[in-house]
Protein backbone atom coordinates (compact mmCIF):
# COMPACT_ATOMS: atom_id res chain seq x y z
CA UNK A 1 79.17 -41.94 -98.80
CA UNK A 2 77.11 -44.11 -100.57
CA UNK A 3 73.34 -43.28 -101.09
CA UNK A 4 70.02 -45.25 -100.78
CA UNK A 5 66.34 -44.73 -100.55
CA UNK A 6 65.05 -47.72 -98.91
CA UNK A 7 64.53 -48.52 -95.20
CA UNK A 8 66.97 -50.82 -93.50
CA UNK A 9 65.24 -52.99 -91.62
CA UNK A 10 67.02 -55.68 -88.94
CA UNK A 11 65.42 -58.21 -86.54
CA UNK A 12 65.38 -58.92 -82.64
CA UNK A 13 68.63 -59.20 -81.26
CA UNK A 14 70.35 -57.36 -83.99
CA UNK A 15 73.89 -55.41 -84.01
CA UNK A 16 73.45 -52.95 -87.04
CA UNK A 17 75.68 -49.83 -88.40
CA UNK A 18 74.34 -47.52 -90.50
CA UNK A 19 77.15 -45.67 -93.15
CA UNK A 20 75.29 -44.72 -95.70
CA UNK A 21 73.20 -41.56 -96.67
CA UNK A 22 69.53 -42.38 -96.02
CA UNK A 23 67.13 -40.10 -97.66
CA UNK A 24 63.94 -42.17 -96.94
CA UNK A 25 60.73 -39.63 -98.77
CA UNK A 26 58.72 -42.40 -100.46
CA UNK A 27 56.26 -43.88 -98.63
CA UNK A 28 55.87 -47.11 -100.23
CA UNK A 29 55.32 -50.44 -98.53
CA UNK A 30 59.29 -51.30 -98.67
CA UNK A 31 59.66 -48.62 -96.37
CA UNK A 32 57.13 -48.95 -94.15
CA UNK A 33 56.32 -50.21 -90.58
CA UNK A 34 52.85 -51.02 -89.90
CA UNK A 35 52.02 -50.32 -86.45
CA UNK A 36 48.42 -51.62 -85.26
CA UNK A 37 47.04 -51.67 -81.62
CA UNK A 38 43.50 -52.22 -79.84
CA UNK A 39 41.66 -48.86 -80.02
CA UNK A 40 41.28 -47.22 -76.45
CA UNK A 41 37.55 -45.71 -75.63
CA UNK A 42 38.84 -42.51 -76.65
CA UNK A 43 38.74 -42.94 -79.70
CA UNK A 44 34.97 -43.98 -79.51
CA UNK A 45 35.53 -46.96 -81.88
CA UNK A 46 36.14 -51.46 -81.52
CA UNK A 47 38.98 -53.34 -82.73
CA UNK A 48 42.75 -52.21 -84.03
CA UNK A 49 43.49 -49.05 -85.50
CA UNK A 50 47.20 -48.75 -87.08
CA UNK A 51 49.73 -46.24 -87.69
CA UNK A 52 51.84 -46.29 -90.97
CA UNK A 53 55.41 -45.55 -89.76
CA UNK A 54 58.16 -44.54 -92.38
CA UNK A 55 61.40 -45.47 -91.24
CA UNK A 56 64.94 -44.67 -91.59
CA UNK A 57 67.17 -47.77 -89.66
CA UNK A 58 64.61 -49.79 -87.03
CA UNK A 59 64.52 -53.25 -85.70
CA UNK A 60 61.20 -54.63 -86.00
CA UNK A 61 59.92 -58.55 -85.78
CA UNK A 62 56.35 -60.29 -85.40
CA UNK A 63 54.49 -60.55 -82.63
CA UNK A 64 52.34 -63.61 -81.34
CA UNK A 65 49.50 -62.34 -83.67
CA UNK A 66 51.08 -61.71 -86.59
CA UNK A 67 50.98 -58.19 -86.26
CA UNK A 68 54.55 -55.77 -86.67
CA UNK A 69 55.85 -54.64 -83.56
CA UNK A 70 59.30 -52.96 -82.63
CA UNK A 71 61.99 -55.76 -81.99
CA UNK A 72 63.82 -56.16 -78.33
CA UNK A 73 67.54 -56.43 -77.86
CA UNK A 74 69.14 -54.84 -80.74
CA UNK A 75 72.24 -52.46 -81.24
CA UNK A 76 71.72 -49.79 -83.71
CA UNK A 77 74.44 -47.40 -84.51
CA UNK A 78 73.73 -44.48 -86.84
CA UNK A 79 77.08 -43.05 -88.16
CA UNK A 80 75.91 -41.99 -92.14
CA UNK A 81 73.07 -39.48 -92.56
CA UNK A 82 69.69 -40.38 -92.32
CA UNK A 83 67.07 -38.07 -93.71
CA UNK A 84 63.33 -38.56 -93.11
CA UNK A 85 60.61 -36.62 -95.02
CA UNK A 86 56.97 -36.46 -94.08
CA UNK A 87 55.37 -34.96 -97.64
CA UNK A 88 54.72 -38.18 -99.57
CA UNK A 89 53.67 -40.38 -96.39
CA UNK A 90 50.89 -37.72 -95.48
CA UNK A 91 50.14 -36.83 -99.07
CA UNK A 92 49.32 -40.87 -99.52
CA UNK A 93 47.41 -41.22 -96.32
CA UNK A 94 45.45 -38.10 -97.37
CA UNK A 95 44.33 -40.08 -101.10
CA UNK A 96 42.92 -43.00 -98.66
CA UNK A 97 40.99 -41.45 -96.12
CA UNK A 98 37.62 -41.78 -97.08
CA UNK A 99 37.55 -44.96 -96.96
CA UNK A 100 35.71 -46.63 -94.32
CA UNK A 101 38.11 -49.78 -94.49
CA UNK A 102 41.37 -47.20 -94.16
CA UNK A 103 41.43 -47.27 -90.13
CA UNK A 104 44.97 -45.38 -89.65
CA UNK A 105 44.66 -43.00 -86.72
CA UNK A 106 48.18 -41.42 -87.19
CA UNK A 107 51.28 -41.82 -89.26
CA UNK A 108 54.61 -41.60 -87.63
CA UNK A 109 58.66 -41.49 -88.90
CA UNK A 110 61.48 -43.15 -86.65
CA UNK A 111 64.53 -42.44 -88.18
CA UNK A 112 65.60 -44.80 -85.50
CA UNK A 113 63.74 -47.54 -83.47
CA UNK A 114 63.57 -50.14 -81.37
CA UNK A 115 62.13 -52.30 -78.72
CA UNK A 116 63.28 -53.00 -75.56
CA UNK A 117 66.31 -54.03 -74.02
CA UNK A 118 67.70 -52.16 -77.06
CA UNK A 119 70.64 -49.59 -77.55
CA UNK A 120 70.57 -46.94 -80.24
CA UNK A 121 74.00 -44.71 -80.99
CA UNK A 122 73.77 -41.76 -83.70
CA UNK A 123 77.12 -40.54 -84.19
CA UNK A 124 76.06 -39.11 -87.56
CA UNK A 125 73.40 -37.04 -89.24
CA UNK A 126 69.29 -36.74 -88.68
CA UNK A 127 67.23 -34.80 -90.40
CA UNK A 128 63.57 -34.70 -90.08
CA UNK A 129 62.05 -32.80 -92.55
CA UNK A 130 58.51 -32.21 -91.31
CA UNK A 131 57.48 -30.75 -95.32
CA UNK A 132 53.80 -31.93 -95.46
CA UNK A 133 50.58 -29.95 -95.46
CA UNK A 134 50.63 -27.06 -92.99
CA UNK A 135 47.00 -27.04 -92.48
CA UNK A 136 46.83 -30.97 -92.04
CA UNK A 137 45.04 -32.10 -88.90
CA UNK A 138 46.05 -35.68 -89.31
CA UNK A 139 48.14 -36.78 -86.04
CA UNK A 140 51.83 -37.14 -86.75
CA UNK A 141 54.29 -38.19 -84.70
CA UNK A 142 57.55 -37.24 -85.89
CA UNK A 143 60.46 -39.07 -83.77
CA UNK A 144 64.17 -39.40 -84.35
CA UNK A 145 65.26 -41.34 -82.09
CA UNK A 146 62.72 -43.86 -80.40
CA UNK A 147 62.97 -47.39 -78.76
CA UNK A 148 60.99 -49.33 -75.48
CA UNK A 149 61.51 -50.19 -71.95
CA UNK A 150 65.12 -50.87 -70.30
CA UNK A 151 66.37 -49.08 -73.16
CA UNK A 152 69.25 -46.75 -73.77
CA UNK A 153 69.35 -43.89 -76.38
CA UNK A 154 72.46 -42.25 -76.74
CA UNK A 155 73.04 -38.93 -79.31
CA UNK A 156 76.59 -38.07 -80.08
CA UNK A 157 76.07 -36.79 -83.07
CA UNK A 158 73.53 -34.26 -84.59
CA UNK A 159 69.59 -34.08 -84.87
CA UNK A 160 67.62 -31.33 -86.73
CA UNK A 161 63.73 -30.82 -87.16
CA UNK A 162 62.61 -28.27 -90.26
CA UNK A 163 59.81 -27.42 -91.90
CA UNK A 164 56.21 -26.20 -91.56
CA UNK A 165 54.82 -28.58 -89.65
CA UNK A 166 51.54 -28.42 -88.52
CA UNK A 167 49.12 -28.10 -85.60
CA UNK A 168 48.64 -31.88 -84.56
CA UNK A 169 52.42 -32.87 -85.31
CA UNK A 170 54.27 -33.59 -82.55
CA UNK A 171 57.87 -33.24 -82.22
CA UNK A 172 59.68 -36.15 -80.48
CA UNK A 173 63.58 -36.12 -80.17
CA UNK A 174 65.15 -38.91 -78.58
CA UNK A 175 62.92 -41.25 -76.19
CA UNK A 176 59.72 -43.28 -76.17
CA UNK A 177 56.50 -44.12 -73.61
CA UNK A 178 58.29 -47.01 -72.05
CA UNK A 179 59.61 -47.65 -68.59
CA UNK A 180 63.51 -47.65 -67.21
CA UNK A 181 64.40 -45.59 -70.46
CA UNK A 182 67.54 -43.60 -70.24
CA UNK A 183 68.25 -40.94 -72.57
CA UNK A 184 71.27 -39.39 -73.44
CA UNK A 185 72.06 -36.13 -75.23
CA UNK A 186 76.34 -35.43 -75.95
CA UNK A 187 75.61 -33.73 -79.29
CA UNK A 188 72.88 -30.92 -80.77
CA UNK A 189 69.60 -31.68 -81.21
CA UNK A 190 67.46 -28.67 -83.22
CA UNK A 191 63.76 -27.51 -83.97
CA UNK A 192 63.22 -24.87 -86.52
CA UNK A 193 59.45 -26.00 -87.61
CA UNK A 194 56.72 -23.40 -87.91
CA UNK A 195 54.07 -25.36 -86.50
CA UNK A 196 53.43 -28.10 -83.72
CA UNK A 197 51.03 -29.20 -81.58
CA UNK A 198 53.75 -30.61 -78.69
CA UNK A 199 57.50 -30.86 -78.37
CA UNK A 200 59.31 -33.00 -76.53
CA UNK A 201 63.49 -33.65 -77.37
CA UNK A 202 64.56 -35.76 -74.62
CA UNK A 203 61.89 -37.85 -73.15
CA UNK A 204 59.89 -40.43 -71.53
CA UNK A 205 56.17 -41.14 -70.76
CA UNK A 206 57.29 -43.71 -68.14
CA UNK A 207 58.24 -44.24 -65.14
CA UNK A 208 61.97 -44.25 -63.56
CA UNK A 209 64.86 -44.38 -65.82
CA UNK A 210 66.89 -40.96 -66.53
CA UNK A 211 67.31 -37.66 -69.09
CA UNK A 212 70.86 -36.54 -69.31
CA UNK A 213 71.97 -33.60 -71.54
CA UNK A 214 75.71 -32.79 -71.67
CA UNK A 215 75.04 -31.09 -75.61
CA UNK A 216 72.78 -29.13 -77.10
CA UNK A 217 69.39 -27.95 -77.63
CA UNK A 218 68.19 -24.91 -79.85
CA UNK A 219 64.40 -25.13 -80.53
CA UNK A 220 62.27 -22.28 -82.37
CA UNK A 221 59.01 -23.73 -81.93
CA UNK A 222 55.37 -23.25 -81.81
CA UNK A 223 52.65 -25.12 -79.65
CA UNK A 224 53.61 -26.90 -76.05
CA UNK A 225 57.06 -27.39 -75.36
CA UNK A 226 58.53 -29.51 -72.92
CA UNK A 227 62.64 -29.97 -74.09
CA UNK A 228 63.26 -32.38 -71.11
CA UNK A 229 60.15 -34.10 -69.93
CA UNK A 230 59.39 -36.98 -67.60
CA UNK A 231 57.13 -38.69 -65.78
CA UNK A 232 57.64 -39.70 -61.71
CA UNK A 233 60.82 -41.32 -60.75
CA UNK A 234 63.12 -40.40 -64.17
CA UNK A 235 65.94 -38.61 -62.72
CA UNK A 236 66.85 -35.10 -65.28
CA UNK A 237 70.03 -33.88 -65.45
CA UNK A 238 70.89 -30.39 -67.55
CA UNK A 239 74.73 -29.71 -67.83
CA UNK A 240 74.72 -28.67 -70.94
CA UNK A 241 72.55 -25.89 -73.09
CA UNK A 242 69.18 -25.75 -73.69
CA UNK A 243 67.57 -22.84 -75.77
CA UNK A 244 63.83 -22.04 -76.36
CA UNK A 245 62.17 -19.48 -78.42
CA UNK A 246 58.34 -20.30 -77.98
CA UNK A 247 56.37 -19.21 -80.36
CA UNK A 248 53.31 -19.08 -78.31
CA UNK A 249 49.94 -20.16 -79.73
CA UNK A 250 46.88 -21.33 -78.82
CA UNK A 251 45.82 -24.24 -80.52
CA UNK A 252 42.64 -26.54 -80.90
CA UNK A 253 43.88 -29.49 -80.38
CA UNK A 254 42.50 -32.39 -81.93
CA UNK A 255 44.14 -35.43 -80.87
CA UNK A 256 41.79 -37.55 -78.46
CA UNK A 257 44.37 -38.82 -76.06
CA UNK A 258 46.21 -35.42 -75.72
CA UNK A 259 44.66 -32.26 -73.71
CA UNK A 260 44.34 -29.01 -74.43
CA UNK A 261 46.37 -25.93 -73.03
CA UNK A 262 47.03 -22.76 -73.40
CA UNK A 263 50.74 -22.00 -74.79
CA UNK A 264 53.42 -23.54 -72.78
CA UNK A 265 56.96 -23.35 -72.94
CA UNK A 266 60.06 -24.88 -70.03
CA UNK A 267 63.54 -26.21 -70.08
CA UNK A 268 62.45 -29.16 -67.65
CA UNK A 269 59.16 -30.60 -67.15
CA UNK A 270 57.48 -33.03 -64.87
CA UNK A 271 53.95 -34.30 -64.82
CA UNK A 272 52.42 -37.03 -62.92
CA UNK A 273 49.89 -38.32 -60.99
CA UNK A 274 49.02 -38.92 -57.28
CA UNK A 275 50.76 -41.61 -55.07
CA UNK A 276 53.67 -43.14 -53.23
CA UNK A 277 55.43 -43.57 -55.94
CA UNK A 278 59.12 -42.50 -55.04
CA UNK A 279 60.63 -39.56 -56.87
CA UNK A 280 63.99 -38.43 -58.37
CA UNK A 281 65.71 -34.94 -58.42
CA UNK A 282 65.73 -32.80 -61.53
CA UNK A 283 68.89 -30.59 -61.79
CA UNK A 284 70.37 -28.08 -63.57
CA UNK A 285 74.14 -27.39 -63.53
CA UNK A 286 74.35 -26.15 -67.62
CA UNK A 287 72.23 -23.10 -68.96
CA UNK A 288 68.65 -22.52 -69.98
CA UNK A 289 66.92 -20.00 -71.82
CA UNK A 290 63.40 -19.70 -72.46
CA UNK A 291 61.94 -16.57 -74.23
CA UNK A 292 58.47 -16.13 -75.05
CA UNK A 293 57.13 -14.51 -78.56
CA UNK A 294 53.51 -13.61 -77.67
CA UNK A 295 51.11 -12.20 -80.28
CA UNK A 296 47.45 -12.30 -81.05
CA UNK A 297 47.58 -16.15 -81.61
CA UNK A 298 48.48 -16.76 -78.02
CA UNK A 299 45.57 -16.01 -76.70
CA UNK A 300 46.27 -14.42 -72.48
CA UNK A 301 47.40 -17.04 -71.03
CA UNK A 302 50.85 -18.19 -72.05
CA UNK A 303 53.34 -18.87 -69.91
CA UNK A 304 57.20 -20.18 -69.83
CA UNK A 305 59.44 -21.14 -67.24
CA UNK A 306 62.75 -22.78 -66.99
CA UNK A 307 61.46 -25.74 -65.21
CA UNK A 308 57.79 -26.53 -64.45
CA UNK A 309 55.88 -29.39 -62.63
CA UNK A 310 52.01 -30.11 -62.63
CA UNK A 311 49.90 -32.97 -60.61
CA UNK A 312 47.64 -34.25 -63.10
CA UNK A 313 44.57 -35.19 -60.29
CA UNK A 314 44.00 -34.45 -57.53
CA UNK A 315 45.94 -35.47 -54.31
CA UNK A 316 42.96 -37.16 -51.79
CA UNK A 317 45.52 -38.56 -49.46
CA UNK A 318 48.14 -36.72 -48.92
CA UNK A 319 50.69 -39.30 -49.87
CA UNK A 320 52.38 -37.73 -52.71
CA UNK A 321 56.20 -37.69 -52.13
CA UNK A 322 58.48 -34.15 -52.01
CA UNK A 323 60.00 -33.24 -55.72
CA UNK A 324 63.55 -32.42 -55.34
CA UNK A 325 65.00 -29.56 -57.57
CA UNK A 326 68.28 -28.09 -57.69
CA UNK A 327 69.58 -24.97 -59.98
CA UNK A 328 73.62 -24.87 -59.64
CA UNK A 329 73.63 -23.25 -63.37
CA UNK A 330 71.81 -20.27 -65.16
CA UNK A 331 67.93 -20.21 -65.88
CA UNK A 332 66.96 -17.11 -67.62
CA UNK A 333 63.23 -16.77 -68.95
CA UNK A 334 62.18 -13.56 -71.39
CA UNK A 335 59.19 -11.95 -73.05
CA UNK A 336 57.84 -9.99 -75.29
CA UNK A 337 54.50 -9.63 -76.83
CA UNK A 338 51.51 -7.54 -76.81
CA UNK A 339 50.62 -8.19 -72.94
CA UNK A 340 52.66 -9.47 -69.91
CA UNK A 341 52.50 -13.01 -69.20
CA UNK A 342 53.46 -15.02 -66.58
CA UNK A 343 57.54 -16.53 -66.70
CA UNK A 344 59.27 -17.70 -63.80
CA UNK A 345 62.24 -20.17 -62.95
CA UNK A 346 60.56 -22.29 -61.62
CA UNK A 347 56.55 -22.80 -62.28
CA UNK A 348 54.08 -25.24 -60.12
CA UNK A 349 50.51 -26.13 -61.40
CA UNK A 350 50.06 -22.95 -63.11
CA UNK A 351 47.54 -24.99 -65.30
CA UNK A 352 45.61 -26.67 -62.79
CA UNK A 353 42.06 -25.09 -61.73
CA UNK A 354 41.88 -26.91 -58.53
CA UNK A 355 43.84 -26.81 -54.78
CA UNK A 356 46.27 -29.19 -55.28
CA UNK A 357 49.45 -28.44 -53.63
CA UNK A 358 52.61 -29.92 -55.19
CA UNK A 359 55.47 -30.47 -52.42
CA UNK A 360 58.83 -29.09 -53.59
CA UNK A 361 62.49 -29.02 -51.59
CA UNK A 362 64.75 -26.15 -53.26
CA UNK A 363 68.00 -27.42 -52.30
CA UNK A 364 70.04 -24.86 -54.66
CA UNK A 365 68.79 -21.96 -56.53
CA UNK A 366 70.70 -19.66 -58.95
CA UNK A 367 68.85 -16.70 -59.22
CA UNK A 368 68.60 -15.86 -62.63
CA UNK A 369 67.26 -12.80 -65.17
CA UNK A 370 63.09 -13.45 -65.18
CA UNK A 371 60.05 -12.02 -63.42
CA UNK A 372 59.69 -14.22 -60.78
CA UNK A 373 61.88 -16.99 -59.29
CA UNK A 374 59.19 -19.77 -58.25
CA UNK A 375 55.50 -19.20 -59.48
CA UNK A 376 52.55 -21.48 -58.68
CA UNK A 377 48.65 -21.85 -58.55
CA UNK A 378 48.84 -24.20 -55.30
CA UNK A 379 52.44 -25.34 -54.11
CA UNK A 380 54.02 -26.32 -50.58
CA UNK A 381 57.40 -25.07 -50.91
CA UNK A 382 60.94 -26.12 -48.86
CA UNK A 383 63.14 -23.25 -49.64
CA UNK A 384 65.09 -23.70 -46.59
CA UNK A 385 68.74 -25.16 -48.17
CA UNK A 386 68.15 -22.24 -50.75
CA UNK A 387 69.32 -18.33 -50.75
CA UNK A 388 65.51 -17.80 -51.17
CA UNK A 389 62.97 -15.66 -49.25
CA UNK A 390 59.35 -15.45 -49.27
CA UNK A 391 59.78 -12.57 -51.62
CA UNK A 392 60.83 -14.77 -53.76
CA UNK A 393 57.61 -16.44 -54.07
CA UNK A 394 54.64 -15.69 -56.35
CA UNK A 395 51.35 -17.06 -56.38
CA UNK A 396 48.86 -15.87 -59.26
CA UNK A 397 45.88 -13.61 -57.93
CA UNK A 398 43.09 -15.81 -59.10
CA UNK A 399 44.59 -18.49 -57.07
CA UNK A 400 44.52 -15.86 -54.11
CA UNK A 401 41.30 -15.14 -54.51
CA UNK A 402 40.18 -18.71 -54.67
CA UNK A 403 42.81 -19.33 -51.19
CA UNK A 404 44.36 -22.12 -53.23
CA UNK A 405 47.53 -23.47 -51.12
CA UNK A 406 50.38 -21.76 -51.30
CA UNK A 407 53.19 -22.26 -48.21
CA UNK A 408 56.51 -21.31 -47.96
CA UNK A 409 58.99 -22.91 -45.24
C-alpha cells in the first residue's frame, strides 16, 4: 500500500477512492481546511470566527464569499488506511493564541467529509489518534466520518479513537448537524481515549433521517456519552452490539454552546425540544451494555442507562407527540463505584429540574440485568403492549417530593 502525508482534497460533485495509507500529523496549510462562520451571541463577540480542520480525504469548494465550505454531491470511498493525529494541529494553534488577530474558536479533524447530497463508504482503516495535550481546554472536535444534509454515511469497515484526549474534545464517529442524514454502521467503530468532554459514534443534530447499527461499538470513555444519538424524527435502529464502559466524571465544561451535566452514559439517546413535530421509533433488536466506573471524580450524580430521552424546555402546550420505543434484544446496565447511582433500561428526564412529562409507548420490553427497568424525573408512560407492571417503574425521590409527573397506563 502506498504511503502519503498530504490531504486529498476533491471538489463538488466528486467520485473519489482512497487506496493509499494516509497518515495525515502535520498541520500545515496543504492539509488544512479552513472553516469560518458568523459568531453566534454566545460567544460574546462580532464577525467570523474559524476552525482549522486537518483532514484526511474531504470534498470541499468555495462558497459565494470566498470562504471554504464542505462541497455537495460527492462520492467518497475510503478503502486504504487513513490515520489522523491531533498533536501537531493543537501544538500549532497553541504557539498562536495570543494573538488578538488569531480568532480560531476550535480546531477539528475529518478523516472524511462532505457536504450534502454526498455519500461517504469506508471499507478500510480509521484511526484517530487524539495524542495532544491532556490538560488542553481548547475545543476539539474530533470526527471520522462527517458530511451535511440528505447525506448518507455508510461504515463497512473499521474506526478506532486512542489517546488521552482531553476534557473539551469531543468524540464524533460517523454523522454531522445536518438534516435527512442517514447513518450506517456494518463494521466496528472503537473509543479507548482517556479523556472527553462528549461522545457521540453514530449521530445527528438534525432532524429526521435515520441511525442504523448492524456492527459494532466498544467505547471506554470518559465524559457524556451518547453512542446513538438523535434529535426528533431520526428513526434508531440497534441490531447489532453496542458496549460502554463510562468512565464517569464530572467535568467543567467550557465550551459556550454545550451545557453542563453531571456524568452520563446510554446506548440510545434522544433529546429535543417542544412541538408537533412528528416522531420516529427507536429500537433495539441487537445487545447493549452499559457499565458505570464511578469514583471520586464523578461527583453523586452519575447515571447510565441503555436508552435515555430528555425534553430540552419545557412543554406549555401539551402538543408534544408520544416517543415510541421498543426492546426485542438485551439491555443490561452495571455499576460499581464508591456509592450507588442511578442505572436503568430505560431513563426519562433524569436531568431536568422541572415537571415536564415526556410521553412514551413501550411496545416491547426485554427485561434485562439492571436496577430498574424505566427510571424518570417526570414521564407519562404507555406500558400497555409491554410485559411491564407498575413495579416496574421508578421515579427518583426528589422528584416525589417535588410531585413531578409521573403516570403509568
Amino acid at each position: 500500500m502506498e504511503n502519503s502525508e498530504m490531504s486529498i482534497f476533491v471538489g463538488k460533485g466528486a467520485y473519489y477512492t482512497n487506496e493509499k495509507h494516509l497518515n495525515i500529523a502535520n498541520a500545515e496549510d496543504k492539509n488544512l481546511f479552513i472553516y469560518r462562520y458568523a459568531a453566534g451571541k454566545q460567544f460574546n463577540t462580532s464577525g467570523k470566527l474559524q476552525n482549522n480542520v486537518l483532514c484526511g480525504l474531504v470534498a470541499v469548494t468555495n462558497a459565494d464569499d470566498g470562504d471554504q465550505m464542505l462541497a455537495p454531491n460527492a462520492v467518497l470511498v475510503n478503502k486504504g488506511v487513513i490515520d489522523l493525529h491531533f498533536k501537531d494541529l493543537y501544538e500549532r494553534h497553541k504557539a498562536k493564541a495570543s494573538d488578538t488577530n488569531y480568532r480560531v474558536d476550535a480546531l477539528r479533524g475529518y478523516a472524511m467529509a462532505a457536504g450534502e447530497n454526498s455519500v461517504l463508504i469506508n471499507e478500510g482503516v480509521i484511526n484517530i489518534y487524539m495524542d495532544h495535550d491532556k490538560d488542553s481546554e481548547t475545543t476539539m472536535y474530533c470526527c471520522a466520518m462527517w458530511a451535511e444534509g440528505n447525506s448518507m454515511l455508510i461504515n463497512k469497515g473499521e474506526i478506532h479513537f486512542y489517546g488521552n484526549g482531553s476534557y473539551q474534545s469531543l468524540v464524533r464517529g460517523v454523522g454531522g448537524v445536518a438534516n435527512n442524514l442517514h447513518v450506517v454502521n456494518e463494521g466496528i467503530i472503537t473509543v479507548d481515549v482517556e479523556r472527553a468532554f462528549q461522545t457521540r459514534i453514530l449521530h445527528s443534530a438534525g432532524m429526521d433521517g435515520s441511525l442504523i447499527n448492524k456492527g459494532k461499538i466498544n467505547i471506554k470513555v470518559s465524559g457524556r456519552v451518547m453512542t446513538m444519538g438523535s434529535v426528533t424524527g431520526t428513526t434508531m435502529i440497534n441490531d447489532g452490539e453496542i458496549n460502554v464502559v463510562s468512565l464517569a466524571t464530572l467535568i467543567d465544561g467550557k465550551i459556550p454552546y454545550l451545557f453542563n451535566f453531571p456524568p452520563m452514559a446510554t446506548g440510545m439517546y434522544e433529546h429535543f425540544r417542544p412541538g408537533k413535530k412528528l416522531t420516529a421509533p427507536i429500537i433495539n433488536r441487537g445487545s447493549i451494555k452499559v457499565h458505570l466506573v464511578g469514583s471520586e471524580k464523578s461527583g453523586s450524580e452519575a447515571i447510565a442507562f441503555g436508552f435515555y430521552y430528555q425534553m430540552e424546555d419545557k412543554d406549555e402546550n401539551g402538543e408534544t407527540p408520544v416517543r415510541v420505543v421498543s426492546n426485542e434484544g438485551t439491555v443490561e446496565v452495571t455499576q460499581e463505584g464508591p456509592q450507588k447511582y442511578i442505572t436503568a433500561e430505560l431513563g426519562v428526564n433524569m436531568q431536568l429540574g422541572f415537571d415536564n412529562p415526556v410521553k412514551m409507548k413501550v411496545l416491547k420490553w426485554n427485561r434485562g440485568k439492571s436496577d430498574h427497568v424505566l427510571a424518570c424525573r417526570s414521564a407519562e408512560f404507555d406500558i400497555s403492549s409491554a410485559a411491564l407492571t407498575e413495579n416496574d417503574v421508578f421515579q427518583t425521590s426528589d422528584a416525589k417530593l417535588k410531585n413531578l409527573t409521573c403516570k403509568i397506563k
